[in-house]
Protein backbone atom coordinates (compact mmCIF):
# COMPACT_ATOMS: atom_id res chain seq x y z
CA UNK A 1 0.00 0.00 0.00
CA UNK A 2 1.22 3.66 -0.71
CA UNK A 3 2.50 5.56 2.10
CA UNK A 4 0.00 8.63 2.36
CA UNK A 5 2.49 10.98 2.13
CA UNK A 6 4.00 9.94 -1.33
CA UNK A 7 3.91 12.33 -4.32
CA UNK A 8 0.56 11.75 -5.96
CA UNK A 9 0.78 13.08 -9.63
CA UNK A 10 3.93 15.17 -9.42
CA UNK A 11 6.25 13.76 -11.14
CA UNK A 12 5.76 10.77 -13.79
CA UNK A 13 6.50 7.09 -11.86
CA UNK A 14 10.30 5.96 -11.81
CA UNK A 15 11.73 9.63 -12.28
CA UNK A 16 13.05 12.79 -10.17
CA UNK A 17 12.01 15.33 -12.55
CA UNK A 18 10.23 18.63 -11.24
CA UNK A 19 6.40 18.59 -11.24
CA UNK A 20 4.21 19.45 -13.80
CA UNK A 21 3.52 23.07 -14.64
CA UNK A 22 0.17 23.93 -13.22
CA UNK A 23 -0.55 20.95 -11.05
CA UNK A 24 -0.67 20.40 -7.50
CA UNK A 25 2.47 21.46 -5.25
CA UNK A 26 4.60 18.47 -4.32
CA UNK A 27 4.12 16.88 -1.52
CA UNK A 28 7.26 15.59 0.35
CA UNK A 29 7.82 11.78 0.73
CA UNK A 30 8.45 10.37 4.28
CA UNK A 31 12.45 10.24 4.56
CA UNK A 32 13.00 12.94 2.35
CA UNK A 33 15.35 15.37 2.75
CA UNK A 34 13.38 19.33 3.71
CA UNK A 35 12.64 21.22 0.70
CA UNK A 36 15.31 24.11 0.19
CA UNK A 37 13.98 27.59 -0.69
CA UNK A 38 13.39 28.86 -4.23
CA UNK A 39 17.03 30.06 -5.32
CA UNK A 40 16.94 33.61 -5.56
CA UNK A 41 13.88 34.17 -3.36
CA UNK A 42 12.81 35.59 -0.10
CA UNK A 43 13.56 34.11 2.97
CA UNK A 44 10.52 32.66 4.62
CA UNK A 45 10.03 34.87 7.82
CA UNK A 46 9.65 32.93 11.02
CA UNK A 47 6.07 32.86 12.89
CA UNK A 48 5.67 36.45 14.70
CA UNK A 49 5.98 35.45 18.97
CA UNK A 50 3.69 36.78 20.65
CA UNK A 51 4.44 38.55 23.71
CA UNK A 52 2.40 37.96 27.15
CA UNK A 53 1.96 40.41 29.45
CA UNK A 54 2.87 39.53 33.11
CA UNK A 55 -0.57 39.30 34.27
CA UNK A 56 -1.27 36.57 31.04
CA UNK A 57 2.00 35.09 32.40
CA UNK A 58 1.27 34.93 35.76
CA UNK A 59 -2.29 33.23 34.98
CA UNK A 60 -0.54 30.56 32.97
CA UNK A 61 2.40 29.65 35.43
CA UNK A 62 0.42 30.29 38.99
CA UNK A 63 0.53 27.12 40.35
CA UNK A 64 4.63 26.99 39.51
CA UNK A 65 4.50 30.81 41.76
CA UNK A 66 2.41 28.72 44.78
CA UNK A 67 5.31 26.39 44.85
CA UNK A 68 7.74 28.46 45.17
CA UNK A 69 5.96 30.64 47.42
CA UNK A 70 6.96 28.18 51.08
CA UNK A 71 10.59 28.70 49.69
CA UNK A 72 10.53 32.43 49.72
CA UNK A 73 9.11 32.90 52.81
CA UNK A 74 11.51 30.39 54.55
CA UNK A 75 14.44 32.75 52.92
CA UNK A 76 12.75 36.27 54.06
CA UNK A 77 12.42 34.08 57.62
CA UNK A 78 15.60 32.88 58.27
CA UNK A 79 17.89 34.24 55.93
CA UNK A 80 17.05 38.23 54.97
CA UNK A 81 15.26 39.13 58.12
CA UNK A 82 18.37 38.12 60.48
CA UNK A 83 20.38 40.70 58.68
CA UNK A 84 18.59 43.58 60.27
CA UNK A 85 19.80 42.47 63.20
CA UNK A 86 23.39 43.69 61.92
CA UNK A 87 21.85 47.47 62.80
CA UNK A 88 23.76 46.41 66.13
CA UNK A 89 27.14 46.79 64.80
CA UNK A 90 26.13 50.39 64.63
CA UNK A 91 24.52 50.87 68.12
CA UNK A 92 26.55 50.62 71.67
CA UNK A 93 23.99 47.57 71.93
CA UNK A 94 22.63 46.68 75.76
CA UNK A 95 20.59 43.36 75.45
CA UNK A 96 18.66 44.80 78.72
CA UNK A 97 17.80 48.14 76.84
CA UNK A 98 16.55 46.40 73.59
CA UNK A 99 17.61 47.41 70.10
CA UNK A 100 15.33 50.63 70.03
CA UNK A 101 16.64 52.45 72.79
CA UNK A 102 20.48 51.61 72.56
CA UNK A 103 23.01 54.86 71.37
CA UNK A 104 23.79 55.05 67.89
CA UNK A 105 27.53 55.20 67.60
CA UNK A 106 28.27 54.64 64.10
CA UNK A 107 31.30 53.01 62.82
CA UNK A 108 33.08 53.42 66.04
CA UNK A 109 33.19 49.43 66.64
CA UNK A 110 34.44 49.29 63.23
CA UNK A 111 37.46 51.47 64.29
CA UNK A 112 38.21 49.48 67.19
CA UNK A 113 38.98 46.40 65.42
CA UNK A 114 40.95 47.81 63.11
CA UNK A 115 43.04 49.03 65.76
CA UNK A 116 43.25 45.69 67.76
CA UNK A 117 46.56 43.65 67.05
CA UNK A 118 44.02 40.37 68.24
CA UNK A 119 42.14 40.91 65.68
CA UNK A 120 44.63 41.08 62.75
CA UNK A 121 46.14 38.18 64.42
CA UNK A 122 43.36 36.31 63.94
CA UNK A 123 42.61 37.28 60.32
CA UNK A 124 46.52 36.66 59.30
CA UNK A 125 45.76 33.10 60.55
CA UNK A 126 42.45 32.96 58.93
CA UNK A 127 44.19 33.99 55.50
CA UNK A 128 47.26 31.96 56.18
CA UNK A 129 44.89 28.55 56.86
CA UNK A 130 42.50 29.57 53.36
CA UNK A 131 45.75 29.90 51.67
CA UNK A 132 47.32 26.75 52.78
CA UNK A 133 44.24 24.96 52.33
CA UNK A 134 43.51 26.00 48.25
CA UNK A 135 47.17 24.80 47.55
CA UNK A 136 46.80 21.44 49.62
CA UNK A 137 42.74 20.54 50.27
CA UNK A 138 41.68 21.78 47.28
CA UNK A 139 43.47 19.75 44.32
CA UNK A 140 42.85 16.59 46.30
CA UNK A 141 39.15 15.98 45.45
CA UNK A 142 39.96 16.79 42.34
CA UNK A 143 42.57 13.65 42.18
CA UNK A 144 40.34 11.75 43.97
CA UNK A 145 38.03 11.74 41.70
CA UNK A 146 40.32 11.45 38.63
CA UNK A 147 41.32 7.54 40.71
CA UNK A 148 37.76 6.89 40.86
CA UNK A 149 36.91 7.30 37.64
CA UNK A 150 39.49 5.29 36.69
CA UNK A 151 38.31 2.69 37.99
CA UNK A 152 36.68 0.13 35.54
CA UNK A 153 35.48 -2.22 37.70
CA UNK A 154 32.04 -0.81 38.93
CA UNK A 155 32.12 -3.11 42.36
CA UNK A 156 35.78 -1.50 43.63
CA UNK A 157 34.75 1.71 42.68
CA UNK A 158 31.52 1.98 44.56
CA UNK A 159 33.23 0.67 47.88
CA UNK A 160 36.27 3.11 47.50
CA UNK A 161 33.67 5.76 46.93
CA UNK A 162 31.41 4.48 50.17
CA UNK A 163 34.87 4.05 52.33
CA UNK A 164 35.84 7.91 51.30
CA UNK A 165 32.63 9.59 51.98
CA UNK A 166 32.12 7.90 55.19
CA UNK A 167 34.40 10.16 57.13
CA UNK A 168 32.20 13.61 55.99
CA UNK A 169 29.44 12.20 58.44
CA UNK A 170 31.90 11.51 61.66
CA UNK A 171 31.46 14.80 64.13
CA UNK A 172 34.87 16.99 64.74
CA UNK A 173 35.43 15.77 67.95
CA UNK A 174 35.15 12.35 67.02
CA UNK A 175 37.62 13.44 64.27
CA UNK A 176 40.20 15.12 66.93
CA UNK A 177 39.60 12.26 69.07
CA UNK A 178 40.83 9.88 66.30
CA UNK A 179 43.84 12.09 65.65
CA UNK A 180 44.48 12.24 68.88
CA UNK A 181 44.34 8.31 69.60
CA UNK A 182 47.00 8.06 66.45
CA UNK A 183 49.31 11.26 66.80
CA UNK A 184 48.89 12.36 70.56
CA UNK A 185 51.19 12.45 73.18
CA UNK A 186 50.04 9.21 74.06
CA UNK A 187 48.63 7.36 70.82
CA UNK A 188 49.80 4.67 68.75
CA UNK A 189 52.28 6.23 67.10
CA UNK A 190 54.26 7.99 70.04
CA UNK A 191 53.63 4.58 72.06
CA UNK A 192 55.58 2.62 68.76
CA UNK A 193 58.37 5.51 69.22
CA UNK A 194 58.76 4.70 73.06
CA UNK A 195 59.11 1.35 72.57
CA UNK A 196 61.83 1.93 70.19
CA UNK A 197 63.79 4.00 72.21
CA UNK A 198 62.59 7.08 70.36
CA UNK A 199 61.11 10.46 71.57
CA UNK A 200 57.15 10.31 71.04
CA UNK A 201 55.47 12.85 68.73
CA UNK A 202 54.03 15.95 69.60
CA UNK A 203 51.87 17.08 67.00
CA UNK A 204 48.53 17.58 68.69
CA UNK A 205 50.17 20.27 70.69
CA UNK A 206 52.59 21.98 68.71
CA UNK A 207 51.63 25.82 67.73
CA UNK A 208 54.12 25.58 64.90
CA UNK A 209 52.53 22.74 62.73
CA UNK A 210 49.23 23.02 64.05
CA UNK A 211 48.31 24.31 60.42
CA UNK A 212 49.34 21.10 58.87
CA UNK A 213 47.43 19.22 61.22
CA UNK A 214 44.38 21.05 60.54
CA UNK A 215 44.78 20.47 56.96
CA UNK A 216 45.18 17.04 57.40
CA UNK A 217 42.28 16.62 59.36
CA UNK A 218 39.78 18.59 56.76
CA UNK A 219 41.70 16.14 54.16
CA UNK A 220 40.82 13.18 55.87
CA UNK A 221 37.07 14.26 56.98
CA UNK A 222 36.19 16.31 53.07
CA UNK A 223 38.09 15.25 50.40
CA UNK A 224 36.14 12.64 49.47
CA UNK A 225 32.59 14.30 50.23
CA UNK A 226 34.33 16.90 47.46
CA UNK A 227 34.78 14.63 44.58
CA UNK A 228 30.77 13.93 44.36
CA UNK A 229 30.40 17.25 42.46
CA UNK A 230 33.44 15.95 40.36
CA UNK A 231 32.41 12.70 39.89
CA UNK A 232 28.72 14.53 38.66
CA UNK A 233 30.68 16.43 36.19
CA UNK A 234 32.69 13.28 34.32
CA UNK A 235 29.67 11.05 34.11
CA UNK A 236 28.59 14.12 31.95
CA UNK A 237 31.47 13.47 29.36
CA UNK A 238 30.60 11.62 25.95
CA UNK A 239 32.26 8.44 26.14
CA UNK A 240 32.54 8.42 22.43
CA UNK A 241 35.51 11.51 22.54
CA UNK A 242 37.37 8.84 24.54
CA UNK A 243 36.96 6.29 21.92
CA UNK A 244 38.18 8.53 19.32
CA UNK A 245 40.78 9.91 21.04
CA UNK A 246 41.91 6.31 21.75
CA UNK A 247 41.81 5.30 18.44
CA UNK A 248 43.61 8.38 17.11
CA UNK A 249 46.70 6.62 19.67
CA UNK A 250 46.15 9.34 22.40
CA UNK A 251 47.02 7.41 25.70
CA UNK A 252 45.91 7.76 28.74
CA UNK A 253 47.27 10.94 30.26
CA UNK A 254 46.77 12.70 26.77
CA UNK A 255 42.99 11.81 26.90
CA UNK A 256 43.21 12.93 31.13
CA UNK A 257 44.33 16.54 29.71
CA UNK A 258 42.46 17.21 26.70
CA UNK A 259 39.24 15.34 27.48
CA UNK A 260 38.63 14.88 30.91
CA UNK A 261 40.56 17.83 32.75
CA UNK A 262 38.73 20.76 30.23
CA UNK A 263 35.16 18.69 31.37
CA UNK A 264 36.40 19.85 34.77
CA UNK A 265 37.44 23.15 33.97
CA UNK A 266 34.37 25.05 34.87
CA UNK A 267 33.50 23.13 37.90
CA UNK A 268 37.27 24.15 39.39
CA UNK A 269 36.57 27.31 38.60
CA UNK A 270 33.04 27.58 40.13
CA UNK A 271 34.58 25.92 43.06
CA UNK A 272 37.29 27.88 43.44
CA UNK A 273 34.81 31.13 43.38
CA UNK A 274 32.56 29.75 46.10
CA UNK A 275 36.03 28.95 48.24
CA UNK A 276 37.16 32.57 47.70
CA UNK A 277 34.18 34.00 49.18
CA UNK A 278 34.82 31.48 52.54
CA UNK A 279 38.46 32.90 52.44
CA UNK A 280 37.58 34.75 56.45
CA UNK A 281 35.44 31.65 56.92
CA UNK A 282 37.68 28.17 57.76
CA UNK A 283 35.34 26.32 60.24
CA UNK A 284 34.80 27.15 64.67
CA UNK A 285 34.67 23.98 65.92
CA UNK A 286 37.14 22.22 64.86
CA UNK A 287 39.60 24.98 65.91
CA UNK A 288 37.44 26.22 69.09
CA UNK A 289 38.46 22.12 70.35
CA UNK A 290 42.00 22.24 69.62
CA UNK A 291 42.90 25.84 70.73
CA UNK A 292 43.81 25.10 74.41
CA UNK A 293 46.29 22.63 73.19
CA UNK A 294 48.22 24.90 71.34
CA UNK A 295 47.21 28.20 72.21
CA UNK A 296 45.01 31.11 70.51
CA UNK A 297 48.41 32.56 68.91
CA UNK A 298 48.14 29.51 66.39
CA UNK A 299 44.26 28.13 66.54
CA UNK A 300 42.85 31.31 66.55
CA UNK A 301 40.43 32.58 63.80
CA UNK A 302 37.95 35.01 62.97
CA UNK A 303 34.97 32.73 63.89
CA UNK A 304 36.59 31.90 67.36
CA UNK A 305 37.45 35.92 68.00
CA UNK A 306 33.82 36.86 67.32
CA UNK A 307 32.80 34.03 69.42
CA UNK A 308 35.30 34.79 72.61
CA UNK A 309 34.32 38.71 72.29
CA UNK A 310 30.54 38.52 71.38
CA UNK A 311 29.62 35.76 73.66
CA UNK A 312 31.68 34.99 76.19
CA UNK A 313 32.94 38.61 76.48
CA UNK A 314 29.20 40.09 76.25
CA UNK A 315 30.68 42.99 73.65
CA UNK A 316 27.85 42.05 71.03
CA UNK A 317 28.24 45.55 68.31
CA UNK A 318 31.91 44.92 67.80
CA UNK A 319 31.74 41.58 67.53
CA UNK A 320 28.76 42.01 65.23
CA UNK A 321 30.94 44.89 63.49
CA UNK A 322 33.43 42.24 63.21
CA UNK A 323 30.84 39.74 61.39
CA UNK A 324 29.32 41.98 59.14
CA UNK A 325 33.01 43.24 57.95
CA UNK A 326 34.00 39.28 57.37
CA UNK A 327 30.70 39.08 54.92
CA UNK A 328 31.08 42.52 53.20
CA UNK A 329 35.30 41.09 52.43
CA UNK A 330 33.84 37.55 51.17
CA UNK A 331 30.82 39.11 49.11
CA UNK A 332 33.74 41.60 47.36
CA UNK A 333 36.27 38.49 46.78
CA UNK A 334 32.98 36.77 44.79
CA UNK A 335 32.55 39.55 42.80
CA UNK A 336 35.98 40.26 42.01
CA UNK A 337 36.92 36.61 41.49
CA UNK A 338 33.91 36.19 39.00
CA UNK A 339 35.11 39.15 37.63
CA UNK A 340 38.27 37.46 36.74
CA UNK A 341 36.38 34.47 35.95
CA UNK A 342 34.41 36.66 33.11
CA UNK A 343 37.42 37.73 31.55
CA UNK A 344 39.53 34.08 31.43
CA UNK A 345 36.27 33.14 29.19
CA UNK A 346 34.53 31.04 32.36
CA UNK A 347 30.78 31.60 33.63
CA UNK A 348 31.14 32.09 37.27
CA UNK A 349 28.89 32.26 39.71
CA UNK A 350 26.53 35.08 38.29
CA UNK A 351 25.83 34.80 34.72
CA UNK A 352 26.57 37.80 32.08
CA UNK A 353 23.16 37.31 30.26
């Protein structure tokens, strides 16, 4: 039987030849190729769009706005309504005067800290930990997850990935305890030194590599919690640019750095953004637990020093002063660093269209 669609007294039976003059237009067999213009002719203009107004918008994608309505409100709750609360970094704030009636003092709290050598200890410590930790926590995920998708066998690979991720869910102090059961004064590894007639470490306690400890710690609890997103972004590559690379003789660290690595690329650099704007921001508890051991001249951050003054101190405007200057210098280091980001050829964080 003939497909509906064939040519039905177009063009005689058995030939390609153009249609008879003055009969019906041709119409296109399934399979076919699309029918180019007329050579020499008009363009044919697309269909006109027709614009909505908001209110014709908003009647065709209400129930989309009632869903998404519970989310905003839970942002204006807990996240936008909280910031008014930084008016206190302005005020001489009294908790037992309220924030209406405390003095207005302006940026005086802001001058304080400027001029307090405990608080640029803190952020040259905070800075000197972010710094330490991009060159030494950050790549590692990024390995990691080159290892794991190495991995053919789909068995080994899901256990590795179950035995790395495990550690993101143990607590910091079950973390420090661990450490401290392996490189204390009295763990495993200072007890095998003893009996060999060796002095036993002291790591847990030393001021001077307390940063490498920390970073070995964050290694050990994150690093493989980090290579999910990493992971996410390889099972996006097309298996087939691996098969032709292979077959074009590229081996495998050719295929790792033209292939997999620019996959990465944006990730990294989306990453990378997001650390940036954490650069004041390296963690409280797991250097609030360790700082007796070796002293606030080492563990001590900007998280702990707003804690210590604000809290246990009771000086609430400067140390809110000090909070609302450590998210003003991470929201500047996003913009900048997306900035850069923009002009390297990248997306970013915020989009330029």
């Amino acid at each position: 039987m003939e497909d509906q669609t064939t040519v039905r007294g177009t063009a005689p039976r058995g030939g390609a030849g153009p249609a008879l003059a003055g009969g019906p237009p041709a119409t296109r067999t399934a399979g076919d190729p699309p029918t180019a213009p007329p050579a020499g002719g008009a363009p044919t203009k697309p269909a006109a769009t027709i614009t909505k107004t908001w209110r014709q918008r908003l009647r065709a994608d209400w129930p989309l706005v009632a869903m998404t309505l519970p989310a905003i409100g839970l942002l204006l709750v807990f996240h936008y309504a909280p910031l008014l609360g930084n008016v206190i970094a302005f005020q001489d704030y009294s908790p037992f005067v309220g924030i209406r009636d405390s003095q207005f003092v302006g940026f005086w709290h802001f001058s304080r800290f400027f001029t307090d050598p405990l608080f640029w200890r803190a952020t040259g410590n905070t800075l000197l930990i972010t710094a330490f930790q991009l060159v030494f926590f950050f790549p590692v995920p990024i390995a990691l997850a080159l290892l794991l998708n190495s991995i053919l066998n789909s068995r080994v690979r899901v256990f590795v990935q179950s035995v790395v991720y495990l550690p993101h869910f143990f607590s910091w102090v079950l973390v420090i305890t661990l450490f401290q059961q392996i490189l204390g004064g009295a763990g495993l590894v200072s007890q095998i030194l003893r009996e060999s007639g060796n002095s036993p470490l002291g790591i847990m306690t030393d001021p001077d590599t307390f940063i490498l400890l920390v970073t070995s710690e964050m290694v050990w609890k994150d690093a493989g919690w980090g290579t999910i997103i990493f992971l996410a972004a390889l099972s996006t590559v097309n298996q087939s640019l691996y098969e032709a690379a292979a077959a074009d003789g590229a081996g495998r660290w050719r295929r790792t750095w033209h292939i997999t690595l620019p996959a990465l690329r944006p990730v990294i650099v989306l990453l990378l953004i997001l650390r940036l704007g954490d650069a004041l921001t390296v963690g409280f508890e797991q250097f609030i637990l360790q700082r007796n051991a070796v002293g606030s001249r080492a563990a001590e951050v900007l998280d702990t020093y707003v804690y210590y003054t604000g809290i246990v101190n009771g000086d609430y405007s400067y140390a809110a002063a000090v909070g609302l200057f450590k998210g003003l210098f991470g929201l500047a280091l996003i913009l900048a660093a997306n900035r850069i980001a923009h002009v390297f050829g990248e997306q970013g964080v915020y989009s330029r269209s």
